[in-house]
Protein backbone atom coordinates (compact mmCIF):
# COMPACT_ATOMS: atom_id res chain seq x y z
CA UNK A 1 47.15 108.02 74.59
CA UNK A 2 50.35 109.28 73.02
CA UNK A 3 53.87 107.13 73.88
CA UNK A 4 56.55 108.56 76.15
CA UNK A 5 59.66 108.82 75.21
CA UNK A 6 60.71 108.96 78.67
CA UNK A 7 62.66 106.46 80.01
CA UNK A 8 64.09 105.42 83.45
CA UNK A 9 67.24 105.21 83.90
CA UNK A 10 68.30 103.35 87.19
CA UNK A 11 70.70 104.71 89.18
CA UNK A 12 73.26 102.08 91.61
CA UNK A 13 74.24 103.79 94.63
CA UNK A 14 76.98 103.01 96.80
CA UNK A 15 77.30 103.53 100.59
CA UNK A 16 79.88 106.02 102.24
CA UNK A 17 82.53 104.33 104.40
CA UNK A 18 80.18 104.93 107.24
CA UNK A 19 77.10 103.79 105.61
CA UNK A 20 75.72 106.92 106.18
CA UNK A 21 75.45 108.32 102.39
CA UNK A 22 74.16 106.67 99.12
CA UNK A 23 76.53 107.65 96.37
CA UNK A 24 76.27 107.17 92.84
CA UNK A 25 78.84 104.58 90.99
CA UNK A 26 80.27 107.69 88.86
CA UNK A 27 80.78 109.99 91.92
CA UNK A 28 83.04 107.16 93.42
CA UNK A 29 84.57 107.04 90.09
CA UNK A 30 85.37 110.43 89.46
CA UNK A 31 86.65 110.70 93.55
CA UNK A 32 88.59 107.72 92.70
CA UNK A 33 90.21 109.55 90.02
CA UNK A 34 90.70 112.52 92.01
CA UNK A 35 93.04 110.62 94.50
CA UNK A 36 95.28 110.64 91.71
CA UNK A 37 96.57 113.82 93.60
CA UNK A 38 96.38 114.65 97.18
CA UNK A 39 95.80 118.48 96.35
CA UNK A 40 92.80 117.38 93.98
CA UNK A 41 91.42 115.30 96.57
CA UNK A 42 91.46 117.94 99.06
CA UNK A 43 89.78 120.67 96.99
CA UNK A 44 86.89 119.14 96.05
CA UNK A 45 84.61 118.90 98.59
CA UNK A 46 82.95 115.52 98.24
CA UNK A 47 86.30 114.14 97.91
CA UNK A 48 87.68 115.68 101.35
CA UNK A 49 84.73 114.80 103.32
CA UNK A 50 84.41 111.24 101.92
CA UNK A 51 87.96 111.10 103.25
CA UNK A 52 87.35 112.21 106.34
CA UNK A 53 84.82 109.73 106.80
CA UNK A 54 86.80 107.08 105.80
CA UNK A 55 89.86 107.98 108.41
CA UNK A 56 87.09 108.65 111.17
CA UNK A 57 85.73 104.92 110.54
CA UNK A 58 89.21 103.41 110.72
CA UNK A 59 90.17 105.42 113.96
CA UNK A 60 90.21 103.69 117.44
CA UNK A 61 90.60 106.30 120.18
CA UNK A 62 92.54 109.86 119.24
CA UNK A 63 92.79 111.27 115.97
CA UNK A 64 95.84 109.80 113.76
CA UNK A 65 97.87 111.74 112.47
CA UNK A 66 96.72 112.09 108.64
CA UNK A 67 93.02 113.17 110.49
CA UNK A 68 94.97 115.94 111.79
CA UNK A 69 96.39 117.26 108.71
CA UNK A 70 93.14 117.03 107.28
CA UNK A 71 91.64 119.28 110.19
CA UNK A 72 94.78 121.65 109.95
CA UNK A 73 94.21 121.80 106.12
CA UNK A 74 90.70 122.51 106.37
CA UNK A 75 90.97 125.31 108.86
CA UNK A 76 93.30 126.90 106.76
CA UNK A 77 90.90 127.27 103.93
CA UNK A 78 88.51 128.17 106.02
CA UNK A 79 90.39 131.06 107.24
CA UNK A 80 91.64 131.81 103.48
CA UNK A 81 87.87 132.19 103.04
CA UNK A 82 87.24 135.20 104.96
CA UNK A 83 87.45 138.67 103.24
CA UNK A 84 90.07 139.68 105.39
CA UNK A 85 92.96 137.85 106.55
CA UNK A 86 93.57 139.52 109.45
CA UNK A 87 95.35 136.88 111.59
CA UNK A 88 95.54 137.30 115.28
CA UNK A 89 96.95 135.11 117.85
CA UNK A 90 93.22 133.50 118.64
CA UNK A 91 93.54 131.75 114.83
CA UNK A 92 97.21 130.62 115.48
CA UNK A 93 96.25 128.98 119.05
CA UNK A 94 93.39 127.45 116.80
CA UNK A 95 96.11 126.08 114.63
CA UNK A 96 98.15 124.86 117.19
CA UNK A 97 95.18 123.20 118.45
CA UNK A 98 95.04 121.23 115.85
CA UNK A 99 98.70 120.44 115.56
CA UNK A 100 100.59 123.07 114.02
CA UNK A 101 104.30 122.84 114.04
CA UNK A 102 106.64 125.15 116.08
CA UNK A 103 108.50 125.99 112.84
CA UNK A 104 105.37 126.66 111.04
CA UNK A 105 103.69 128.62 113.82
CA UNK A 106 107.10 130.99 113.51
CA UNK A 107 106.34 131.70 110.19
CA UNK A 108 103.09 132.28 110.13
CA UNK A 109 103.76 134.53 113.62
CA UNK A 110 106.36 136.10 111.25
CA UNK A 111 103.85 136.75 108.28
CA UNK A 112 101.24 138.10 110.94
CA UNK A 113 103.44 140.82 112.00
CA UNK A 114 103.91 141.90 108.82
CA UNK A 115 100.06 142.67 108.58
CA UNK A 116 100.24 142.39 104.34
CA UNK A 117 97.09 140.44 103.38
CA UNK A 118 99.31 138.07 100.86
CA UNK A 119 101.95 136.88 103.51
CA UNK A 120 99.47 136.20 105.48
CA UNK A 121 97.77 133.90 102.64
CA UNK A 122 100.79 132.91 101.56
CA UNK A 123 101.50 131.61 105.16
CA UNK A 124 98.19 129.84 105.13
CA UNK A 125 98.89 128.51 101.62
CA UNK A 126 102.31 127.02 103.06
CA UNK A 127 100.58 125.40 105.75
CA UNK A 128 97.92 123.74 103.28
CA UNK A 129 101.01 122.44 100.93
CA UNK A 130 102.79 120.48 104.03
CA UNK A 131 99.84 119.45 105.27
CA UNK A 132 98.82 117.93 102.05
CA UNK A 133 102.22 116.22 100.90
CA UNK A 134 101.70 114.64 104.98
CA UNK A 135 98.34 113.31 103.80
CA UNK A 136 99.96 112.51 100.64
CA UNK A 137 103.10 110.34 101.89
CA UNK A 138 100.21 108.78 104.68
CA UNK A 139 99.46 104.86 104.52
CA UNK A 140 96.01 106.07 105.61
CA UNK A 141 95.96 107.60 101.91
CA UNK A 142 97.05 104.95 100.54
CA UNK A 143 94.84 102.84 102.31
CA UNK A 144 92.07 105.29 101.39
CA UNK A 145 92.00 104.88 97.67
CA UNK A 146 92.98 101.31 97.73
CA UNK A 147 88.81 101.04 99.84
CA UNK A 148 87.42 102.93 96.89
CA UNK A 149 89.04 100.38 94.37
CA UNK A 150 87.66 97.38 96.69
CA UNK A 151 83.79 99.43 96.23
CA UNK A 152 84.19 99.67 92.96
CA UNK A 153 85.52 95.79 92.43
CA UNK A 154 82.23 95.19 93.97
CA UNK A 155 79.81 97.06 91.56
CA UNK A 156 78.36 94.28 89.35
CA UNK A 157 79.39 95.28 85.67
């Protein structure tokens, strides 16, 4: 019977906020690392919706106001997703939905008109950048990577 080199490595897992996902101790490292910046935070995926959770779990009642940029931020890149940006007045209600400002809803009213593909991103873009320096200047941000540190203060070394 030959001898395996194989061997097992065990892997420590972490629970999400809400207890609802095991993740690995590096993942929560390298998110904790990525709320070095807002904007890096927001792009990557596990990041965002790690986030999300973690502002969901410390609402009571309505939405805050952070959880709002969030949703604003994310239906921005959803729409700068689509092949076309062809804005119409259903996606800015959807906006305002979700809080849009009057100021930005101008401009991006503005940049609709115009019907050129990279206003209309740019727009989008614009909305994305105050919504993240919002998220950015948040306590709830704050108070977001200041829970990962407490998880990983936890891990046994």
């Amino acid at each position: 019977m030959a001898s395996s080199s194989y061997k097992r490595k065990t892997v420590q897992l972490i629970k999400c906020f809400c207890g609802c996902t095991d993740m690995s101790v590096e993942e929560v490292r390298r998110i904790y690392t990525l709320t070095n910046s807002t904007h890096h935070t927001l792009l990557d995926p596990p990041a965002a919706k790690l986030l999300r959770r973690y502002l969901e779990t410390q609402r009571a009642g309505d939405k805050g106001e952070t959880e709002q940029y969030l949703d604003l931020y994310e239906k921005c890149a959803e729409f700068l997703m689509e092949e076309q940006r062809i804005l119409t007045l259903d996606h800015i209600n959807e906006l305002l939905d979700l809080g849009l400002s009057n100021r930005l809803e101008c401009d991006l009213k503005r940049r609709m008109l115009s019907g050129q593909d990279s206003d209309i991103k740019s727009g989008l873009n614009c909305i994305q950048g105050e919504c993240c320096k919002e998220i950015e200047s948040s306590s709830d941000f704050k108070d977001f990577r200041n829970a990962i540190l407490a998880k990983m203060q936890r891990i046994p070394k």
